[in-house]
PDB file of N, CA and C in Angstrom:
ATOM      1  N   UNK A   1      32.738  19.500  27.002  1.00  0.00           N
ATOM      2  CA  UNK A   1      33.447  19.951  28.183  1.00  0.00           C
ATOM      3  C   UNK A   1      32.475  20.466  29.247  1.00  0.00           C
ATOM      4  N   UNK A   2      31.890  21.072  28.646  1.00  0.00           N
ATOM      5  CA  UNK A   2      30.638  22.061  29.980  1.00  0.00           C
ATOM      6  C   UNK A   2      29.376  20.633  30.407  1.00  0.00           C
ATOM      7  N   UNK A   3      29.535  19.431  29.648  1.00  0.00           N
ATOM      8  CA  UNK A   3      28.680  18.258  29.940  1.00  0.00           C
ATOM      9  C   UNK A   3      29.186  18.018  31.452  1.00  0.00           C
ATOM     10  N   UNK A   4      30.329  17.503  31.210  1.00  0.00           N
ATOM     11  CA  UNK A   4      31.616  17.231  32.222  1.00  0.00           C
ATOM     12  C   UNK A   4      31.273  17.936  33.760  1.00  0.00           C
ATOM     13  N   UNK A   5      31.258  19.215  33.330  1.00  0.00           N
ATOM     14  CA  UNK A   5      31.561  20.191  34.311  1.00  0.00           C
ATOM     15  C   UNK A   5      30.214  19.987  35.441  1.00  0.00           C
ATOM     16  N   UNK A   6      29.307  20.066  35.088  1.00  0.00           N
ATOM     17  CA  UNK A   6      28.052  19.981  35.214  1.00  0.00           C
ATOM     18  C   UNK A   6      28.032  18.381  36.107  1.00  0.00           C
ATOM     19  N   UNK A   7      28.503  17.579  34.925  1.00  0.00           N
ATOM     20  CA  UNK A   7      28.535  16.102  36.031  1.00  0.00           C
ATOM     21  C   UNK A   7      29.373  16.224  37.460  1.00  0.00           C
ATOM     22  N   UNK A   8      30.510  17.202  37.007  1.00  0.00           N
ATOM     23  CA  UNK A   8      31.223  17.334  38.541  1.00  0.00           C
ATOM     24  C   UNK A   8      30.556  18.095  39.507  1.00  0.00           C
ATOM     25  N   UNK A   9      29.776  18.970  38.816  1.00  0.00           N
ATOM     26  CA  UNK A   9      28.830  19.736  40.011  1.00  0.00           C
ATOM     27  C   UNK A   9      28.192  18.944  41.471  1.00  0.00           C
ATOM     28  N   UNK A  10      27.852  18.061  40.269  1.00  0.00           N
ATOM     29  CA  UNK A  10      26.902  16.886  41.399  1.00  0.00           C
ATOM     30  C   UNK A  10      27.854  16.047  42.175  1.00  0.00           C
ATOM     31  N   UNK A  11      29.331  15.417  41.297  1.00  0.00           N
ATOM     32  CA  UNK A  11      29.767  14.702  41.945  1.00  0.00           C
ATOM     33  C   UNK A  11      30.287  15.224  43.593  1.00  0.00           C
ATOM     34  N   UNK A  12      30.966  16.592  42.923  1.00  0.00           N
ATOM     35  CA  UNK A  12      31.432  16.758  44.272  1.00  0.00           C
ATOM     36  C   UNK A  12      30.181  17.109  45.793  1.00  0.00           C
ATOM     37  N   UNK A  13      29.305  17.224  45.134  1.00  0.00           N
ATOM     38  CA  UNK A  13      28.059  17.652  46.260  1.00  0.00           C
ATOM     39  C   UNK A  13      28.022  16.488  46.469  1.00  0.00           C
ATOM     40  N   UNK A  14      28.369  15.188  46.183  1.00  0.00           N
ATOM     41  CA  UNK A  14      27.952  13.925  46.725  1.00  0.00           C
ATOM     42  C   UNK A  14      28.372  13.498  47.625  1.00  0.00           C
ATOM     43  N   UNK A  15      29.493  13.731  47.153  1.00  0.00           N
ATOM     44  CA  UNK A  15      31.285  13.395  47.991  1.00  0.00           C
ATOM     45  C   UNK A  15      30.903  14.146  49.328  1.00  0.00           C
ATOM     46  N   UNK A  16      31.041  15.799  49.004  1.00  0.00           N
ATOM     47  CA  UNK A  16      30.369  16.056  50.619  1.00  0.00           C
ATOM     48  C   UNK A  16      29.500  15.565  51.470  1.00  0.00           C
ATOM     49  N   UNK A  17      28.884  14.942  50.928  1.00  0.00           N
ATOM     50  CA  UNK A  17      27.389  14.790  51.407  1.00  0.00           C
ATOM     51  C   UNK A  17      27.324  13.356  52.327  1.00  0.00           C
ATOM     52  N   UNK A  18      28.257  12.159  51.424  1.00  0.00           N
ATOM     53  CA  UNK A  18      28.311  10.605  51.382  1.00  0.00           C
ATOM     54  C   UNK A  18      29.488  11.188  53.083  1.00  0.00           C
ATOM     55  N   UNK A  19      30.606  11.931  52.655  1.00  0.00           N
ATOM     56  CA  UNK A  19      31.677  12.229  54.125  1.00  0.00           C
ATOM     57  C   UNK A  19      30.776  12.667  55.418  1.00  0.00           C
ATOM     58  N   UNK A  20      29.441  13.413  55.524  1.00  0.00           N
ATOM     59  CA  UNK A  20      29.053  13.786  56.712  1.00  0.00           C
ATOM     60  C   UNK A  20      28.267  13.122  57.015  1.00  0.00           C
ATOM     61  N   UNK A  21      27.863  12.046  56.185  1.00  0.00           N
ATOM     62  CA  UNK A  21      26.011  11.505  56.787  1.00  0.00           C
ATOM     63  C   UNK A  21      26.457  10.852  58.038  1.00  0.00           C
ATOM     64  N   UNK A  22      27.489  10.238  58.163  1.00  0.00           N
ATOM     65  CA  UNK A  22      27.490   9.053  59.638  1.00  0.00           C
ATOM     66  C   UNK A  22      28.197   9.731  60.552  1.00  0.00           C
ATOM     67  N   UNK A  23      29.475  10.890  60.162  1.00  0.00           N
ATOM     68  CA  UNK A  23      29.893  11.372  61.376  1.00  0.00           C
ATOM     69  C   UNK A  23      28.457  12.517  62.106  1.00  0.00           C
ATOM     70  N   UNK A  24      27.344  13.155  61.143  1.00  0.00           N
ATOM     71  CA  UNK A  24      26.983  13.857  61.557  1.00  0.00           C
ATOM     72  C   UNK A  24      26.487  13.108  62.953  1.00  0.00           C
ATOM     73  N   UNK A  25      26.036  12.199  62.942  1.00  0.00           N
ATOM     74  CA  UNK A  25      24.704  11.700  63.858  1.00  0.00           C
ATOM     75  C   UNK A  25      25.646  11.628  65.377  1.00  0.00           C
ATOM     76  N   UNK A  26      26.915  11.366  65.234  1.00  0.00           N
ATOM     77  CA  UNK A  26      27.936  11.513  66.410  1.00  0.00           C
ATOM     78  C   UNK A  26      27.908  12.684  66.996  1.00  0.00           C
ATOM     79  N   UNK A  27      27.909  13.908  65.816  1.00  0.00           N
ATOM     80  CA  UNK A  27      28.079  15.186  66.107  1.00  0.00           C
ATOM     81  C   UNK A  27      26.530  15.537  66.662  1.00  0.00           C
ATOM     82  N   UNK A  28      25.500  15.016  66.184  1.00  0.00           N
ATOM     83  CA  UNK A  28      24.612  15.493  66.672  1.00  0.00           C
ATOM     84  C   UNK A  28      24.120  14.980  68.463  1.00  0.00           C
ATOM     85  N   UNK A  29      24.355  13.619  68.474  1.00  0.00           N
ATOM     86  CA  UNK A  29      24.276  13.506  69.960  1.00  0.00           C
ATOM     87  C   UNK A  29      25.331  14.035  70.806  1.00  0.00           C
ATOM     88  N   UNK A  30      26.003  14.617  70.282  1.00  0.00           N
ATOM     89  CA  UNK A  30      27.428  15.039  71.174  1.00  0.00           C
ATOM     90  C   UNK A  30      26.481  16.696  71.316  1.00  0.00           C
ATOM     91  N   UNK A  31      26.520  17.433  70.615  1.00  0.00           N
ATOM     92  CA  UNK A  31      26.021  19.031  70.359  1.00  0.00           C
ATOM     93  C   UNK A  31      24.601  18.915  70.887  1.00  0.00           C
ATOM     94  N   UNK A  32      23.656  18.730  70.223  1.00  0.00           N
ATOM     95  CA  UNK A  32      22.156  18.666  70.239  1.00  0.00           C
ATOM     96  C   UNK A  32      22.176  19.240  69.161  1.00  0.00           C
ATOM     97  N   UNK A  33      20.968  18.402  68.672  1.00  0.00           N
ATOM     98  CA  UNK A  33      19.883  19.195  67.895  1.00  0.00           C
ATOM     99  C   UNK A  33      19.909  20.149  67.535  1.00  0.00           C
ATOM    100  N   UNK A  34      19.241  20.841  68.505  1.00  0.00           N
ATOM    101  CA  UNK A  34      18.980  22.639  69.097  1.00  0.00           C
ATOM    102  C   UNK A  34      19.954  23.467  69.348  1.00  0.00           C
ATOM    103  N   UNK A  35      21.050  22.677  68.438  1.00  0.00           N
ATOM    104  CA  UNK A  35      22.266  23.450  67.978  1.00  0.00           C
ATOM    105  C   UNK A  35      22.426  23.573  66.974  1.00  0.00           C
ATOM    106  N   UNK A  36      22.867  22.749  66.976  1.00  0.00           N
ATOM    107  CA  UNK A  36      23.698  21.557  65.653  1.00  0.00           C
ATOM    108  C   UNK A  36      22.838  21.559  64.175  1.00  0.00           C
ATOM    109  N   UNK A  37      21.614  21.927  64.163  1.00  0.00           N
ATOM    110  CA  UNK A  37      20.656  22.105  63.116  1.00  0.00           C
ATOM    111  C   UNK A  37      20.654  23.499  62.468  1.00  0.00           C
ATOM    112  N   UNK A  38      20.659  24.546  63.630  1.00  0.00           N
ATOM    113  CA  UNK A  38      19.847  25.582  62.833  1.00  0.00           C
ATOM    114  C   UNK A  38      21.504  26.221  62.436  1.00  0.00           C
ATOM    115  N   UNK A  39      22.645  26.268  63.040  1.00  0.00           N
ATOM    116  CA  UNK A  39      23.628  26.571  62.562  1.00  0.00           C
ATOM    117  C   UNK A  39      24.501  25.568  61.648  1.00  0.00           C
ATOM    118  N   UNK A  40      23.981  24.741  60.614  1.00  0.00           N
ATOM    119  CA  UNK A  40      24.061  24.035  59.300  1.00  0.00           C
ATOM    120  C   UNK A  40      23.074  24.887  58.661  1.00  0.00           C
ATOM    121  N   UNK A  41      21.970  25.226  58.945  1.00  0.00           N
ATOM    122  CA  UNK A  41      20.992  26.492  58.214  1.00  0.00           C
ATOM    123  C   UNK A  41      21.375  27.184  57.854  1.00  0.00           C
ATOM    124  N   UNK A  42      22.074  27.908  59.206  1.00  0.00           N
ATOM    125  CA  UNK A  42      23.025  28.919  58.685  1.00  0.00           C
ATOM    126  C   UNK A  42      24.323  28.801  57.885  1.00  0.00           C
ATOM    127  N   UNK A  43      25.132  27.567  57.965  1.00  0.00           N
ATOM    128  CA  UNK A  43      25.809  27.463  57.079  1.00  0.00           C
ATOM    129  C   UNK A  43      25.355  27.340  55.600  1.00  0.00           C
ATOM    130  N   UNK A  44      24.377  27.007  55.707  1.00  0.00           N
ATOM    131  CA  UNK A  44      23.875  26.179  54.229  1.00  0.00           C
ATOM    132  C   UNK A  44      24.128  27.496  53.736  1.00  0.00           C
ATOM    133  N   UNK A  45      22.614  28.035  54.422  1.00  0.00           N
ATOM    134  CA  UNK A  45      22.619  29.378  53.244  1.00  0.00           C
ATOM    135  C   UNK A  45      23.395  30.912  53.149  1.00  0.00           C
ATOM    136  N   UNK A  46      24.565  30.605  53.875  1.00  0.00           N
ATOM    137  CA  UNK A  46      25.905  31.233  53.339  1.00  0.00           C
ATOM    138  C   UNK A  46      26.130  30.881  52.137  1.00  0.00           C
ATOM    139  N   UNK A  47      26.659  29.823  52.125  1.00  0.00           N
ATOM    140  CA  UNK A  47      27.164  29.049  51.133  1.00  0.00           C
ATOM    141  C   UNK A  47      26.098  28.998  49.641  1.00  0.00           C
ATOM    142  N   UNK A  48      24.870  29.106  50.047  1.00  0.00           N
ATOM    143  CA  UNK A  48      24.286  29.025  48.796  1.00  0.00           C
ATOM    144  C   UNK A  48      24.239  30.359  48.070  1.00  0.00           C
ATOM    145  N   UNK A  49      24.323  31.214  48.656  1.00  0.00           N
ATOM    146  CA  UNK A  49      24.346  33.243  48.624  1.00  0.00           C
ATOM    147  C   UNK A  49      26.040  32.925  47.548  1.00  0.00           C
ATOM    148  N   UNK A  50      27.211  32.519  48.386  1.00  0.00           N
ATOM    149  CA  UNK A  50      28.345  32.352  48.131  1.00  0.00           C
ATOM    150  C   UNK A  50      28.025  32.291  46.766  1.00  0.00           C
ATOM    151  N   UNK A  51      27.795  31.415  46.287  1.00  0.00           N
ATOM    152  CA  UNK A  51      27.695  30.492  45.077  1.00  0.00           C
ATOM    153  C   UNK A  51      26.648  31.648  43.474  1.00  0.00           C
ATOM    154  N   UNK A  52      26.266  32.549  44.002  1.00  0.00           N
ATOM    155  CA  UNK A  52      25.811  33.856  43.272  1.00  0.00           C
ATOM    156  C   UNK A  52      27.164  34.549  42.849  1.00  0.00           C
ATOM    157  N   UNK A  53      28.429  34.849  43.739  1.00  0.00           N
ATOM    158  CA  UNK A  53      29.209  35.612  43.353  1.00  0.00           C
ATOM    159  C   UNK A  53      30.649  34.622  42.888  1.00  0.00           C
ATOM    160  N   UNK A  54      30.440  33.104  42.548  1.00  0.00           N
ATOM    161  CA  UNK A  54      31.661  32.260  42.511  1.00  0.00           C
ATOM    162  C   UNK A  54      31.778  32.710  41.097  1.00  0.00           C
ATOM    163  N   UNK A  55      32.911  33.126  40.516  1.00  0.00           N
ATOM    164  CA  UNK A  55      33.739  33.313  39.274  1.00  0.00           C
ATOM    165  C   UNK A  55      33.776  32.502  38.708  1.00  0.00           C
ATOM    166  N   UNK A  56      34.513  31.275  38.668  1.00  0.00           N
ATOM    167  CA  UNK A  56      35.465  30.282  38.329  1.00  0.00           C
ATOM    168  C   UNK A  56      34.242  28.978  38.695  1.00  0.00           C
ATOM    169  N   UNK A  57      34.550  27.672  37.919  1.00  0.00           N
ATOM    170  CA  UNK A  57      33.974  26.750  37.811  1.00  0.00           C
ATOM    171  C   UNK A  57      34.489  25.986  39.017  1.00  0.00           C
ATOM    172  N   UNK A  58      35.865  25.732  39.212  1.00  0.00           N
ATOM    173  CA  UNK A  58      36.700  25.681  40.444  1.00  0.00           C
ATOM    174  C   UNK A  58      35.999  25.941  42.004  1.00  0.00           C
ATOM    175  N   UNK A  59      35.509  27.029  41.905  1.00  0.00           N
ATOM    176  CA  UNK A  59      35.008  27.546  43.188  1.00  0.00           C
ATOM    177  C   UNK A  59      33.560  27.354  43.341  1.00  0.00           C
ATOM    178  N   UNK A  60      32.919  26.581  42.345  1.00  0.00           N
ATOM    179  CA  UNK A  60      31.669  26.346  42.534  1.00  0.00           C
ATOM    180  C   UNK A  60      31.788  24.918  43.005  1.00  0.00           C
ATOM    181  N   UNK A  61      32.841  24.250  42.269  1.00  0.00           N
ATOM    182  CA  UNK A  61      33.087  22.550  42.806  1.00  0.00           C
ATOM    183  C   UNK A  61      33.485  22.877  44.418  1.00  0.00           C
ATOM    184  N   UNK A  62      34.098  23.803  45.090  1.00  0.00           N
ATOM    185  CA  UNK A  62      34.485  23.286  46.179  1.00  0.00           C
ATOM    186  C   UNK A  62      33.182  24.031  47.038  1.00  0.00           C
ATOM    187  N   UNK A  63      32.534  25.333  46.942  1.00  0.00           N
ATOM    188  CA  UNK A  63      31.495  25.567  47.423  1.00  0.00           C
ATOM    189  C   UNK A  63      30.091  24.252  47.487  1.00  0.00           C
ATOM    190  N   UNK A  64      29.977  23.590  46.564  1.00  0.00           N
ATOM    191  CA  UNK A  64      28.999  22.919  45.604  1.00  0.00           C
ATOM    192  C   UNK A  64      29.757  21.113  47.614  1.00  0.00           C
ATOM    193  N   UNK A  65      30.848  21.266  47.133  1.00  0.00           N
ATOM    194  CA  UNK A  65      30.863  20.460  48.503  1.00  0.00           C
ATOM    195  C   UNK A  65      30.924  20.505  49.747  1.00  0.00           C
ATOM    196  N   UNK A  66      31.194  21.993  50.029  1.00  0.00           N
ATOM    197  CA  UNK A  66      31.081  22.096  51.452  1.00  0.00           C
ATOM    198  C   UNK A  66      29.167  22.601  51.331  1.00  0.00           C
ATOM    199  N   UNK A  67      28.433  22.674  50.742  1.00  0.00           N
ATOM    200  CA  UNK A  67      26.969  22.842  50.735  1.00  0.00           C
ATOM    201  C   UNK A  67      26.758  21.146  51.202  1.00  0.00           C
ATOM    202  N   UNK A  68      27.174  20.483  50.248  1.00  0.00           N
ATOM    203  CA  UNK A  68      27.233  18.739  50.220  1.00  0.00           C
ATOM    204  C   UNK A  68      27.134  18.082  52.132  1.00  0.00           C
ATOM    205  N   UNK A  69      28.327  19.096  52.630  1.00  0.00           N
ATOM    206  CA  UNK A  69      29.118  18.958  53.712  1.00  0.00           C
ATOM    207  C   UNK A  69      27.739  19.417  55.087  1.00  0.00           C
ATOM    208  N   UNK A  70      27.013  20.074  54.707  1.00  0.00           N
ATOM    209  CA  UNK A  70      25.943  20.888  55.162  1.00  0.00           C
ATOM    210  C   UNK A  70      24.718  20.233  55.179  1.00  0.00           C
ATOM    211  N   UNK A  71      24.453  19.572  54.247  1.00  0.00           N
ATOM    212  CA  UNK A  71      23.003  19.098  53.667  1.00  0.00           C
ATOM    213  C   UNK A  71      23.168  17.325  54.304  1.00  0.00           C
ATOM    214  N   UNK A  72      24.695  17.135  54.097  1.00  0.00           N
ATOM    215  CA  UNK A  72      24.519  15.105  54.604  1.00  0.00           C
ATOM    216  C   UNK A  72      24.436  15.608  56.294  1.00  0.00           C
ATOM    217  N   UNK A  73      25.025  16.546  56.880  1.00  0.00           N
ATOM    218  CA  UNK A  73      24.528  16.771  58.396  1.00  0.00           C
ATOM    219  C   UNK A  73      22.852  16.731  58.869  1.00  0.00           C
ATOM    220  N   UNK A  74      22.018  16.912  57.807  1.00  0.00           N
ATOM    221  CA  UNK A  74      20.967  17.203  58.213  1.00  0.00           C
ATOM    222  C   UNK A  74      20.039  15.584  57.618  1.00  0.00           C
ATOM    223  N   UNK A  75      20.478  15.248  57.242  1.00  0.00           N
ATOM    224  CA  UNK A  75      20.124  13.637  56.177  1.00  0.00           C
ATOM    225  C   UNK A  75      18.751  14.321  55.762  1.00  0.00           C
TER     226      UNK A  75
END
């Protein structure tokens, strides 16, 4: 079971990751750069802090993709 769990870790970071890579580059010529970059930084490492106090296996899969969601913005 905890094999499993572990494989979903990744899956769902993928899933985030595979959903932002092509809209990011829209978002990025629309915003800039010198936006659009360092506040995914800042999102990232919310989200990675987050992930110290997640309880539940649940809340690491959906943290684990909006990080996903963060990281395909930056390719």
């Amino acid at each position: 079971m905890l094999k499993h769990r572990l494989n979903y870790f990744t899956t769902y970071f993928n899933i985030g990751y595979i959903i932002m890579l092509y809209p990011s580059i829209a978002i990025l010529s629309w915003i800039g750069p010198h936006y659009w970059l360092p506040s995914l930084e800042l999102v990232w490492g919310i989200l990675t802090c987050l992930l110290s106090i997640a309880k539940d296996y649940k809340q690491v899969y959906i943290l684990r993709a909006f990080i996903g969601f963060a990281e395909g913005c930056v390719m």
